[in-house]
Protein backbone atom coordinates (compact mmCIF):
# COMPACT_ATOMS: atom_id res chain seq x y z
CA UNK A 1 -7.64 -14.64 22.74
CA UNK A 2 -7.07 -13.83 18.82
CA UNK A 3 -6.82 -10.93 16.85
CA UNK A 4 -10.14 -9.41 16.37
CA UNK A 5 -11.80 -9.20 12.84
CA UNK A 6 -11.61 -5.50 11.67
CA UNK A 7 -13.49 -3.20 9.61
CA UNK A 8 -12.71 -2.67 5.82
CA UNK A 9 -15.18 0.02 4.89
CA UNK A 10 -15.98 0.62 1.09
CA UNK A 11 -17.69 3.79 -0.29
CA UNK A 12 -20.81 3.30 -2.71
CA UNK A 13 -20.03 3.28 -6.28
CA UNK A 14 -22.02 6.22 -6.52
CA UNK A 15 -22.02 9.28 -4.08
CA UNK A 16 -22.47 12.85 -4.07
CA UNK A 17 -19.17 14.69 -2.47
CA UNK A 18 -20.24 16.66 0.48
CA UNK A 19 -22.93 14.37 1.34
CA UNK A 20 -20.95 11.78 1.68
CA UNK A 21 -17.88 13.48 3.34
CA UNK A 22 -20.48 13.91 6.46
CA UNK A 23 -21.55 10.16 5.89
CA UNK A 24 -18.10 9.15 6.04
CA UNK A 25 -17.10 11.57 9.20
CA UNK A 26 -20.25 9.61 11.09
CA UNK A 27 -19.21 6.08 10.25
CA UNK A 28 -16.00 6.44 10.97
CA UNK A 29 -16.58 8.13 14.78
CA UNK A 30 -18.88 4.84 15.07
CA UNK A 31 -15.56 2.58 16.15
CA UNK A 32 -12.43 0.73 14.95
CA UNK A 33 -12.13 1.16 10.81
CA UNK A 34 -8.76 -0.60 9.22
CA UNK A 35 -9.11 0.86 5.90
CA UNK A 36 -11.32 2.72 3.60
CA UNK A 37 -11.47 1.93 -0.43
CA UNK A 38 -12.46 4.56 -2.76
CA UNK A 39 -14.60 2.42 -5.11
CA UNK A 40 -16.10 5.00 -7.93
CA UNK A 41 -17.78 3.49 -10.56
CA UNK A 42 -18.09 5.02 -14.59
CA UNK A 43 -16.65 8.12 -13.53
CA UNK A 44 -14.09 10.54 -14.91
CA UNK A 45 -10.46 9.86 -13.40
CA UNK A 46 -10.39 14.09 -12.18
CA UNK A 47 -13.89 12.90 -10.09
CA UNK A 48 -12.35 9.95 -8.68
CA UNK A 49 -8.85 12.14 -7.48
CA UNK A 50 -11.26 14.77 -6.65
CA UNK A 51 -13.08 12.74 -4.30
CA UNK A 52 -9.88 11.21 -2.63
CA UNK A 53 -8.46 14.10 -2.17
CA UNK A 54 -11.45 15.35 -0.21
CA UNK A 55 -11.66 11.73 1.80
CA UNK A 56 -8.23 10.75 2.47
CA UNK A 57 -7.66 13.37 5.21
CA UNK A 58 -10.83 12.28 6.99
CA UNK A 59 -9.66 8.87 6.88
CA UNK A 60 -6.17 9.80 8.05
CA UNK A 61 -7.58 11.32 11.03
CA UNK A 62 -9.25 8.87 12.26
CA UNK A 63 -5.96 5.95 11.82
CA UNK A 64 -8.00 4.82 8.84
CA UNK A 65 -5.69 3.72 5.82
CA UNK A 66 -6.93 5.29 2.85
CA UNK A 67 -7.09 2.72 -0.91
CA UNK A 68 -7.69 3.03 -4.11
CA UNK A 69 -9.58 0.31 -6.69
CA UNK A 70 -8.41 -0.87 -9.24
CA UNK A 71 -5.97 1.97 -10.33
CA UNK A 72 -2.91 2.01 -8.90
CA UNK A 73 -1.87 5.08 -11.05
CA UNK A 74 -4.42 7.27 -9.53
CA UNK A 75 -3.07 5.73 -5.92
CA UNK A 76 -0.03 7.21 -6.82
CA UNK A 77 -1.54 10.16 -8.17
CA UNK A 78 -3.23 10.93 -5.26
CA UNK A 79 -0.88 9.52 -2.21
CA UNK A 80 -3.09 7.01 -1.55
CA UNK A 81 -1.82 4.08 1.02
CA UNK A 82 -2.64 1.50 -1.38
CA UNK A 83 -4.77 -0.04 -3.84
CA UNK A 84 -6.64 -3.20 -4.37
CA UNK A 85 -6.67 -4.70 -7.90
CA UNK A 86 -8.57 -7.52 -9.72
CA UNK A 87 -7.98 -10.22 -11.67
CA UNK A 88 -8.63 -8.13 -14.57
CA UNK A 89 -6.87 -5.06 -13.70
CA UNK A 90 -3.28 -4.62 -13.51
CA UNK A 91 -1.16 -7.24 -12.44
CA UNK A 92 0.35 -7.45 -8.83
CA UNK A 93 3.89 -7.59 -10.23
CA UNK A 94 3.23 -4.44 -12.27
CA UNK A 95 1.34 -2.73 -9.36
CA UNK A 96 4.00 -3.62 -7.16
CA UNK A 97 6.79 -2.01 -9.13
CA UNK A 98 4.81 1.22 -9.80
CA UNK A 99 3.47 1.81 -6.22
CA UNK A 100 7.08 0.48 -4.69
CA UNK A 101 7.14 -1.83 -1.12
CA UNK A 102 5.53 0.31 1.31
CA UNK A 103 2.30 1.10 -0.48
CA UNK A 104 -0.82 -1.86 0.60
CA UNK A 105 -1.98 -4.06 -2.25
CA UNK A 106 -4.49 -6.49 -2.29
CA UNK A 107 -5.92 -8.97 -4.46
CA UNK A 108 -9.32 -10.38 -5.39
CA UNK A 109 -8.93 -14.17 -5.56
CA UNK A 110 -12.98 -14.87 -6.22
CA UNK A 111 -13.08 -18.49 -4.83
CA UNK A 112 -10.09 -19.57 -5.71
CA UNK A 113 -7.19 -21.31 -3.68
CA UNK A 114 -4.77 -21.02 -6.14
CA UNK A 115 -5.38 -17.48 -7.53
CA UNK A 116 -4.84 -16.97 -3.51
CA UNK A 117 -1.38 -18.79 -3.03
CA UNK A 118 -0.64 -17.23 -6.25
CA UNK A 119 -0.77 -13.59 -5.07
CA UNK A 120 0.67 -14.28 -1.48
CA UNK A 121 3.13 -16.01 -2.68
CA UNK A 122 3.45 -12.69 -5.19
CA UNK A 123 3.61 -10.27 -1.96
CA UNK A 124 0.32 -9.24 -2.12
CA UNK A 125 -0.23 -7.67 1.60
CA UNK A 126 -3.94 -9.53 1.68
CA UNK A 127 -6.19 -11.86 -0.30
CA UNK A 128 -9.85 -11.38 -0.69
CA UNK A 129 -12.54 -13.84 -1.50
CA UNK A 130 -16.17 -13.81 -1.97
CA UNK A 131 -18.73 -13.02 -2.92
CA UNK A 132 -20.54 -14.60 0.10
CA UNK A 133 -23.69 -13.00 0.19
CA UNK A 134 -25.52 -11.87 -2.96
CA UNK A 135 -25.07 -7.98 -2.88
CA UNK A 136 -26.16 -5.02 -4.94
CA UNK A 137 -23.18 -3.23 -5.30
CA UNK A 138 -21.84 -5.01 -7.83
CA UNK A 139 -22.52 -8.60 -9.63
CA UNK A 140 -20.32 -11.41 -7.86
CA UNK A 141 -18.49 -13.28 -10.14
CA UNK A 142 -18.16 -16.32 -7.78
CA UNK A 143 -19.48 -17.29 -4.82
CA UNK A 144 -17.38 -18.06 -1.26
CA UNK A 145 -18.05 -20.86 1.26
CA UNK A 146 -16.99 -19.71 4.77
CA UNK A 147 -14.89 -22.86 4.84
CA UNK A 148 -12.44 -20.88 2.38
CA UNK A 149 -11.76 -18.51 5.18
CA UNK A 150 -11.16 -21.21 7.06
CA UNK A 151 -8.45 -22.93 5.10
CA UNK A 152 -6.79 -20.63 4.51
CA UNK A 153 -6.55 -18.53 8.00
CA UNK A 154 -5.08 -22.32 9.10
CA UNK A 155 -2.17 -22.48 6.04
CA UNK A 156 -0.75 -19.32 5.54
CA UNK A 157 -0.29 -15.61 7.63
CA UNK A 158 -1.04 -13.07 4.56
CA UNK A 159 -4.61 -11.86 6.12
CA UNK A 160 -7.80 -12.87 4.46
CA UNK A 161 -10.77 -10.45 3.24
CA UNK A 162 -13.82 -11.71 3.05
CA UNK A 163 -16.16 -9.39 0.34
CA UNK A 164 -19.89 -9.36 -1.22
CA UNK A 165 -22.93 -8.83 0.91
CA UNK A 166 -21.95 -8.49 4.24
CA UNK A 167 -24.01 -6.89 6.71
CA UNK A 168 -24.17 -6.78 10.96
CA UNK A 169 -27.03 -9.78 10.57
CA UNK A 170 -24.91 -12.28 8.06
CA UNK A 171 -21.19 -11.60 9.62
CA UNK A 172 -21.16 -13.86 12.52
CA UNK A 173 -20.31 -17.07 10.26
CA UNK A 174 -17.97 -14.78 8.58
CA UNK A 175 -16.11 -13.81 11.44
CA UNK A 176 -15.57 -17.47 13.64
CA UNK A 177 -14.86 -19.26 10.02
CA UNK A 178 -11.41 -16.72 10.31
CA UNK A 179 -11.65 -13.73 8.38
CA UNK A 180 -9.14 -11.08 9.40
CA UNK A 181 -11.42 -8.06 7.63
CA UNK A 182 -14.88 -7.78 6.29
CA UNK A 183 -14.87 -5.61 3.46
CA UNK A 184 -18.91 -3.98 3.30
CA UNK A 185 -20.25 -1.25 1.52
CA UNK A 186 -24.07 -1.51 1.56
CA UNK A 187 -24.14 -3.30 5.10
CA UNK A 188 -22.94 0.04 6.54
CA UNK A 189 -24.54 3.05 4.28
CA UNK A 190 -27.36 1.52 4.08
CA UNK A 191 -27.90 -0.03 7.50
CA UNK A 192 -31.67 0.81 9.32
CA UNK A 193 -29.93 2.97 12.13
CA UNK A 194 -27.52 5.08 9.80
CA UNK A 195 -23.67 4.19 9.22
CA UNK A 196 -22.35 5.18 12.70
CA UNK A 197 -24.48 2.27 14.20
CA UNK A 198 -23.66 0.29 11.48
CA UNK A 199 -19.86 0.59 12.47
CA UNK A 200 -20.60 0.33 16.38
CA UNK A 201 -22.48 -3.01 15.90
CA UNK A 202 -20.01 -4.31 13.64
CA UNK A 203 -17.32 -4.08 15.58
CA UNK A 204 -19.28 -5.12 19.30
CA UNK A 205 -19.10 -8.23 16.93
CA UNK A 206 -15.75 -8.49 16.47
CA UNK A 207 -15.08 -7.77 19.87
CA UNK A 208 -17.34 -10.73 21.49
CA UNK A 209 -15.91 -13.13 18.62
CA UNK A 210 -12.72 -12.84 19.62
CA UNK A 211 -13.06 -12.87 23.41
């Protein structure tokens, strides 16, 4: 039997606080959650540690590491468990020496094997690759083959995120081709039956995939 697949849950780019805060509370009593990323988008930096603050502790409570994106110098602001950074933000090595060696960091590696051995080989504590799926939360840069999950789950032990569109219908593929997390966003705020069921039916996935 392998490791399962896990959840790695990703907050709209847009929210309003206490709304969300109850959103958050019922997705995360739907089942197993590895991590939650505070993604805010064209806000002000006091909005963005305003927010953590206010979801970090729920996270926490339910085992559920808490990151930042893009900034690691509001993840160590805030005491945030980690941070995930792009190719255009700040660079691992920098991250790295800012956040220290017990802090998370991952690293968006688009489609790309060798932006991928590049950052593992850095330290970076996972890779991520998409987009798979076209998604509206953001606009994909690249676009993923399952296959890429697939090499590299076979090559090398840093775990693999796969990112961009993912939802309980599309993850199947996702999940046997070897992806250690599936990062979603829309696929669970947005899903018919509300987020809790979203979370529940994600991870009766993971379970029967990995029996």
């Amino acid at each position: 039997m392998s490791d399962p697949c896990r959840l790695y849950l990703i907050t709209p780019p847009m929210f309003e606080l206490t709304a969300f805060t109850d959103d958050l509370k019922r997705a995360l009593d739907g089942g197993d959650v590895a991590c939650l990323q505070l993604r805010l988008k064209d806000v002000r930096d006091e909005e963005v540690l305003r927010a953590g603050e206010a979801l970090m502790p729920i996270a926490h409570a339910h085992d559920v590491a808490f990151i930042m994106n893009d900034r690691p110098d509001l993840a160590k602001t805030l005491g945030a468990d980690g941070v995930h950074i792009g190719q255009d933000d700040m660079a691992y090595k920098d991250a790295r020496e800012m956040l220290g060696p017990d802090h998370i960091i991952g690293v968006t590696c688009h489609n790309s094997k060798h932006l991928a051995m590049v950052a593992g080989e850095a330290g970076a504590d996972y890779v991520a690759f998409g987009a798979f799926f076209p998604t509206t939360t953001k606009e994909p840069k690249t676009h993923a083959e399952p296959d890429l999950l697939t090499w590299w789950s076979a090559l090398f032990e840093v775990p693999v995120v796969a990112i961009g569109g993912i939802t309980v219908e599309n993850c199947c593929d996702l999940v046997e081709a070897g992806a250690d997390f599936l990062a979603v966003s829309n696929g669970v705020w947005s899903y018919r039956d509300g987020p809790q069921q979203a979370v529940s039916a994600f991870n009766e996935i993971f379970a029967r995939k990995s029996a």
